[in-house]
Protein backbone atom coordinates (compact mmCIF):
# COMPACT_ATOMS: atom_id res chain seq x y z
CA UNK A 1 9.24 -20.90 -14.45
CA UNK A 2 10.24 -17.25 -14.03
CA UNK A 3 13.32 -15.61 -15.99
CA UNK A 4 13.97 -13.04 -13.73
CA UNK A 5 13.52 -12.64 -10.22
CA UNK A 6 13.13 -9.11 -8.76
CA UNK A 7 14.42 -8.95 -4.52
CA UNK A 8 12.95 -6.52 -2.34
CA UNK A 9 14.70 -6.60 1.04
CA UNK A 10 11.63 -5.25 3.24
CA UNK A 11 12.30 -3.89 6.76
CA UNK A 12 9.14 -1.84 8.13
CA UNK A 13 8.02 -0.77 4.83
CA UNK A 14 4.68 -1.01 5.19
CA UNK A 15 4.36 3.16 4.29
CA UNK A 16 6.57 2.57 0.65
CA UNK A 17 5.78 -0.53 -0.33
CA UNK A 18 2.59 -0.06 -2.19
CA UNK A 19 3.82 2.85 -4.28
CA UNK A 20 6.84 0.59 -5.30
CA UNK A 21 5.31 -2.48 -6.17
CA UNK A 22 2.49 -0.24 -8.45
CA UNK A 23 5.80 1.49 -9.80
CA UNK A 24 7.04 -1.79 -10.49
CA UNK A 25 3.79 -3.52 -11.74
CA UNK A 26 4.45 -1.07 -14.86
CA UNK A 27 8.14 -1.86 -15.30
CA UNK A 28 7.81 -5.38 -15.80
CA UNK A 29 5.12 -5.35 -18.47
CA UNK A 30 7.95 -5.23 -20.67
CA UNK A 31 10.03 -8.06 -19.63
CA UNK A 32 9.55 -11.58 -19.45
CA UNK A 33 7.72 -13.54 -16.98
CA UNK A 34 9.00 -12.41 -13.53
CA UNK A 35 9.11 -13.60 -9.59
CA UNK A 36 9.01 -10.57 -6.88
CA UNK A 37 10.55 -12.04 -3.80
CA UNK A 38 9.99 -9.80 -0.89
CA UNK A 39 12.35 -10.52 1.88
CA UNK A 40 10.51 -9.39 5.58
CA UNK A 41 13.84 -9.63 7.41
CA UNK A 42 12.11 -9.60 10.68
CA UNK A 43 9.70 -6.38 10.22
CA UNK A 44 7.83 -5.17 13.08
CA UNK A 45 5.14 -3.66 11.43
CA UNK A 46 2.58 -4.81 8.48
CA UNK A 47 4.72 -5.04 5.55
CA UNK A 48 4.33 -8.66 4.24
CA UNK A 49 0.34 -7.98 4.44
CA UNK A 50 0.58 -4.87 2.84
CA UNK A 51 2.70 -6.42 0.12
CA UNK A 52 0.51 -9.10 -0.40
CA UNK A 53 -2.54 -7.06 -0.58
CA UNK A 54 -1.03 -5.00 -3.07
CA UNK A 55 0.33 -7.70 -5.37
CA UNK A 56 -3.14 -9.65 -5.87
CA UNK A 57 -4.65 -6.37 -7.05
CA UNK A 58 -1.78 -5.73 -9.68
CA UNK A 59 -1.23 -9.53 -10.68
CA UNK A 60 2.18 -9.96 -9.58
CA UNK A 61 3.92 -13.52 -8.74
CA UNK A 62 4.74 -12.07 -5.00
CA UNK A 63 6.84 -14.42 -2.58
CA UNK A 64 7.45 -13.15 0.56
CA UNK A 65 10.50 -14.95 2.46
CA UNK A 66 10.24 -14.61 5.80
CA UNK A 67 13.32 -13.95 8.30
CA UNK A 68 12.26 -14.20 12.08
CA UNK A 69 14.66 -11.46 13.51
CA UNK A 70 16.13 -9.04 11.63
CA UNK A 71 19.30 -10.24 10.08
CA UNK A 72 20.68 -7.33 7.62
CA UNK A 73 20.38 -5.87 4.61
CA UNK A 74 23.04 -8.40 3.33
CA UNK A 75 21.32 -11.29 4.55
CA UNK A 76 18.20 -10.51 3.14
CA UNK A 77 19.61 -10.08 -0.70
CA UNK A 78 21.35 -13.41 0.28
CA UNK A 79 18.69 -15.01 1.02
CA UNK A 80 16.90 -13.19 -2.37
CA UNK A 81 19.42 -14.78 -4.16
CA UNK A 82 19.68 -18.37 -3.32
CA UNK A 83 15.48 -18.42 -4.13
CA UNK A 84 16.53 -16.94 -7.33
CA UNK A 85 19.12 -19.69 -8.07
CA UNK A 86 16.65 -22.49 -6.95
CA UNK A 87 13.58 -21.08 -8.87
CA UNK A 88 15.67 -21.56 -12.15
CA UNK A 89 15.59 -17.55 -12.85
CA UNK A 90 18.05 -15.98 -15.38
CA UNK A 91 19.00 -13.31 -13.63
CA UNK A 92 17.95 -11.33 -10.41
CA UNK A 93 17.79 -7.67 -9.83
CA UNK A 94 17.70 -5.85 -6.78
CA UNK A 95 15.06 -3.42 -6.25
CA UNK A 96 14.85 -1.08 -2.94
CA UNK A 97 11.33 -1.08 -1.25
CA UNK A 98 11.51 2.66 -0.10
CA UNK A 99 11.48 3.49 -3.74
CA UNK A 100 14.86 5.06 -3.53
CA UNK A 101 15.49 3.28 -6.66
CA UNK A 102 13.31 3.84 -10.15
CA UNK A 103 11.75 0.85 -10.84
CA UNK A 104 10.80 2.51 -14.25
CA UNK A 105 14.63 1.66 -14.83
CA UNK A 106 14.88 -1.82 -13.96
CA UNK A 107 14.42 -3.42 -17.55
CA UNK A 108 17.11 -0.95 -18.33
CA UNK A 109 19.38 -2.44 -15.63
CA UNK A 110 18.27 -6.75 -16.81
CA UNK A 111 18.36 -6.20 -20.36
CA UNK A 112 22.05 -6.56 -20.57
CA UNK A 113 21.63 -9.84 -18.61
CA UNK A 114 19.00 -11.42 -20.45
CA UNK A 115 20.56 -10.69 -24.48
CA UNK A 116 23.72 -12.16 -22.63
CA UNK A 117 25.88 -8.88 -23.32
CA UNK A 118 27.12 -8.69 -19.46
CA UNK A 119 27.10 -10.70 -15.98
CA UNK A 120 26.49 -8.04 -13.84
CA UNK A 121 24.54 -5.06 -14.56
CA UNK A 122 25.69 -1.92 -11.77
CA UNK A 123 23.65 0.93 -11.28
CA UNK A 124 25.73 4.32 -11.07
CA UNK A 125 23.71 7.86 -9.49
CA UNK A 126 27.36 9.62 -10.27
CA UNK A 127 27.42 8.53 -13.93
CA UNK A 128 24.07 10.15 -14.21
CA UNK A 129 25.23 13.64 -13.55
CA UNK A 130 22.29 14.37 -11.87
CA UNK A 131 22.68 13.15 -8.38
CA UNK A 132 22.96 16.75 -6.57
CA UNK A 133 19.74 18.13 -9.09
CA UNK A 134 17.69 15.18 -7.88
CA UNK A 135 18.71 15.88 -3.80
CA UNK A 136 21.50 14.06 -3.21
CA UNK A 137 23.04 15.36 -0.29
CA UNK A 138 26.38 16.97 -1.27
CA UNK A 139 28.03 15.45 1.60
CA UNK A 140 26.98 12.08 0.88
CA UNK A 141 28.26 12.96 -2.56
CA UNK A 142 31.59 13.95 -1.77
CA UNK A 143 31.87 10.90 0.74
CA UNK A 144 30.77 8.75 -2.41
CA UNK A 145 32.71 10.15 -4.67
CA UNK A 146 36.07 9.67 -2.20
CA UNK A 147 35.30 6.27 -0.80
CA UNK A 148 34.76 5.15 -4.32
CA UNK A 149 38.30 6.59 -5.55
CA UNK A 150 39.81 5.24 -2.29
CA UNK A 151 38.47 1.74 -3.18
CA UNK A 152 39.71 1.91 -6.64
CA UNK A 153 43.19 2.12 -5.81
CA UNK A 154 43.17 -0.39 -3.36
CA UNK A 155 41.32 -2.92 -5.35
CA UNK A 156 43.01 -1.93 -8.38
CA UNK A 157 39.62 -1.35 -10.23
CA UNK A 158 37.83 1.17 -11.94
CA UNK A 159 34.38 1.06 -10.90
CA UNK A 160 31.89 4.34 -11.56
CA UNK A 161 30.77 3.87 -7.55
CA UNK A 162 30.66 0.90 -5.16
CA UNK A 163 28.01 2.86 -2.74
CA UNK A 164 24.63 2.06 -5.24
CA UNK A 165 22.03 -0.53 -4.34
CA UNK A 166 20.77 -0.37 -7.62
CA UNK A 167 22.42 -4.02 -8.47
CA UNK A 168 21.43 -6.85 -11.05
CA UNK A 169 23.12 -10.18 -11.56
CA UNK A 170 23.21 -13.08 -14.06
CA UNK A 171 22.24 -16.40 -12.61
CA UNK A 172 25.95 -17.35 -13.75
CA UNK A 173 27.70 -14.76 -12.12
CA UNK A 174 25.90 -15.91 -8.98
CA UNK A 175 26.95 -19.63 -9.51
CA UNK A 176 30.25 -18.03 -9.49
CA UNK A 177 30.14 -15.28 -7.03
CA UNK A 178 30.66 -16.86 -3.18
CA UNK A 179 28.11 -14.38 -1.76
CA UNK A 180 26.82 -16.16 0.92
CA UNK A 181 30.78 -15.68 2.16
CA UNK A 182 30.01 -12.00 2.03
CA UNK A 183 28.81 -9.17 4.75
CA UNK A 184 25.18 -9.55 6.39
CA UNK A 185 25.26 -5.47 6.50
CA UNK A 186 24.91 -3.07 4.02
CA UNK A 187 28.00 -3.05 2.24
CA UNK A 188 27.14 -6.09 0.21
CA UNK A 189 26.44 -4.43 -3.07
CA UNK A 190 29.92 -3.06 -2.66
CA UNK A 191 31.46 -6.31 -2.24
CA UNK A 192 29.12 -7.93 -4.35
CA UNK A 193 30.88 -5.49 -7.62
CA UNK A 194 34.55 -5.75 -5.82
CA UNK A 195 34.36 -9.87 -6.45
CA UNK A 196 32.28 -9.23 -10.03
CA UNK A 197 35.58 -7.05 -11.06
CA UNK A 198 37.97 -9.56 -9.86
CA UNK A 199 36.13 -12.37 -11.02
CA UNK A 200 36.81 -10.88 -14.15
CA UNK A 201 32.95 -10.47 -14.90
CA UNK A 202 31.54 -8.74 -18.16
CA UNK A 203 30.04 -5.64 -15.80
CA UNK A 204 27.97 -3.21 -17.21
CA UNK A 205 27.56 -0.30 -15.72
CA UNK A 206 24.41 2.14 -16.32
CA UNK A 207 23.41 5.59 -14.94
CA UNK A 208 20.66 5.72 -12.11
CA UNK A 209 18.45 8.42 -10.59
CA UNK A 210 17.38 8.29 -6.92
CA UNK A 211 15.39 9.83 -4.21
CA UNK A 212 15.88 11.29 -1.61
CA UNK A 213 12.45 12.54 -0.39
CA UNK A 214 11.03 11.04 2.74
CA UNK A 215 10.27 7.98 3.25
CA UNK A 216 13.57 7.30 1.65
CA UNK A 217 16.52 5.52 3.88
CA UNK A 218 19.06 6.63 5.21
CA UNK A 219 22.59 5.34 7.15
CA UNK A 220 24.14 5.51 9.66
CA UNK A 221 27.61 7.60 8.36
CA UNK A 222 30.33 5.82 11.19
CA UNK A 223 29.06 2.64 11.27
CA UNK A 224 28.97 2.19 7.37
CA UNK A 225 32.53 4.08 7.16
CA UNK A 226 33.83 1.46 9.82
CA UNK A 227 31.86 -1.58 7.59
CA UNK A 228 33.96 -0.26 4.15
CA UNK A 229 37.55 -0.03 6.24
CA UNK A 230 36.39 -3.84 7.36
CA UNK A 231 36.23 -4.70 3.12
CA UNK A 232 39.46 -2.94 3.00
CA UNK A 233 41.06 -4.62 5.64
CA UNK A 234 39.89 -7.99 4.76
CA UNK A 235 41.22 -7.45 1.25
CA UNK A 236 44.49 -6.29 1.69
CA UNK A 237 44.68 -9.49 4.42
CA UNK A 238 43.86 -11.41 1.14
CA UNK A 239 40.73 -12.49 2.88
CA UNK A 240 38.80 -13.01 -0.12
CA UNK A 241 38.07 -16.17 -1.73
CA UNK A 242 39.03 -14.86 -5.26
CA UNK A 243 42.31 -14.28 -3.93
């Protein structure tokens, strides 16, 4: 039985995700047994094969979970998760597949879950103080930076950053967390740490790099401004089931 389980939404990443998974072959020498469960939320080009291919050469425990159409960044960690819960894994970590994310620092980001010393392990690229060196746009950075203050004060937390997708999560905090009541979009993460705080959670909170070269994603600025006034909104209607 696996300890850990490692998701990998996968959308069209046939181009990243052989660089990632060798990236993350390496990382988990060093931790305990782990499951990869690749998510092809409805991928229109080869990723799944590629993936697969890729795994059997490095020895990795590979499941790909399969969503017809594409459903959403949220959906697909939700559906990470609940495999997670089922396989009997310790914790879960989420790992991007566009290698935006360091998977050299992922038994940085678990090891606070698996000695028991937190529930939910959040990845910070502000606490790092190298987000701008390592290409972060300054825009993006300013818009993080605000958002994350603005958030804050309305949740009455104070989180390092609610915009990273550099998450991990003890299997307890998921028992605990309702996430499958949560967003299908990309702002899960953000919700994800906004029910973790008010949960009153043990969160630990650990700098991350990034990149930002190409091949890396990207979103859509409106759209994901309109998704965080929706968490916002819903909160301050007391939609929440914590509240």
């Amino acid at each position: 039985m696996p300890k850990l389980a490692v998701i990998i939404p996968s959308y069209n990443s046939g181009k990243t995700i052989s660089s990632t998974l060798t990236r993350l072959a390496a990382a988990l020498a060093v931790l305990p047994q782990a499951a990869v469960l690749l998510i092809d939320d409805g991928s229109r080009d080869s990723s799944a094969a590629v993936a697969g291919s890729e795994a059997e050469k490095l020895g990795l425990d590979l499941r790909v979970l399969t969503h017809e159409k594409n459903r959403g960044y949220g959906a697909a960690q939700k559906t990470g998760l609940k495999a997670a819960l089922e396989l009997g894994c310790r914790a879960a970590v989420l790992l991007h597949s566009d290698g935006q994310y360091a998977p050299e620092e992922l038994p940085a980001m678990v090891r606070p879950l698996l000695d028991g010393s937190a529930d939910v392990c959040a990845g910070s690229r502000l606490l790092s103080g190298r987000a701008l060196r390592q290409g972060m746009p300054l825009a993006r950075y300013l818009a993080n930076r605000w958002l994350t203050a603005l958030e804050n004060a309305v949740f009455g937390l104070d989180f390092a950053e609610y915009h990273s997708g550099y998450m991990a999560y003890s299997a307890s905090a998921l028992r605990v967390i309702k996430f499958e009541t949560l967003t299908d979009k990309f702002h899960f993460d953000g919700e994800m740490l906004l029910c973790a705080g008010k949960l009153g959670l043990r969160v630990s909170q650990l700098p991350v790099s990034a990149y930002y070269g190409p091949g890396a994603s990207s979103l859509s600025p409106l759209p994901y401004l309109a998704e965080i006034a929706g968490v916002l909104f819903r909160y301050l209607r007391r939609g929440y089931f914590f509240q």
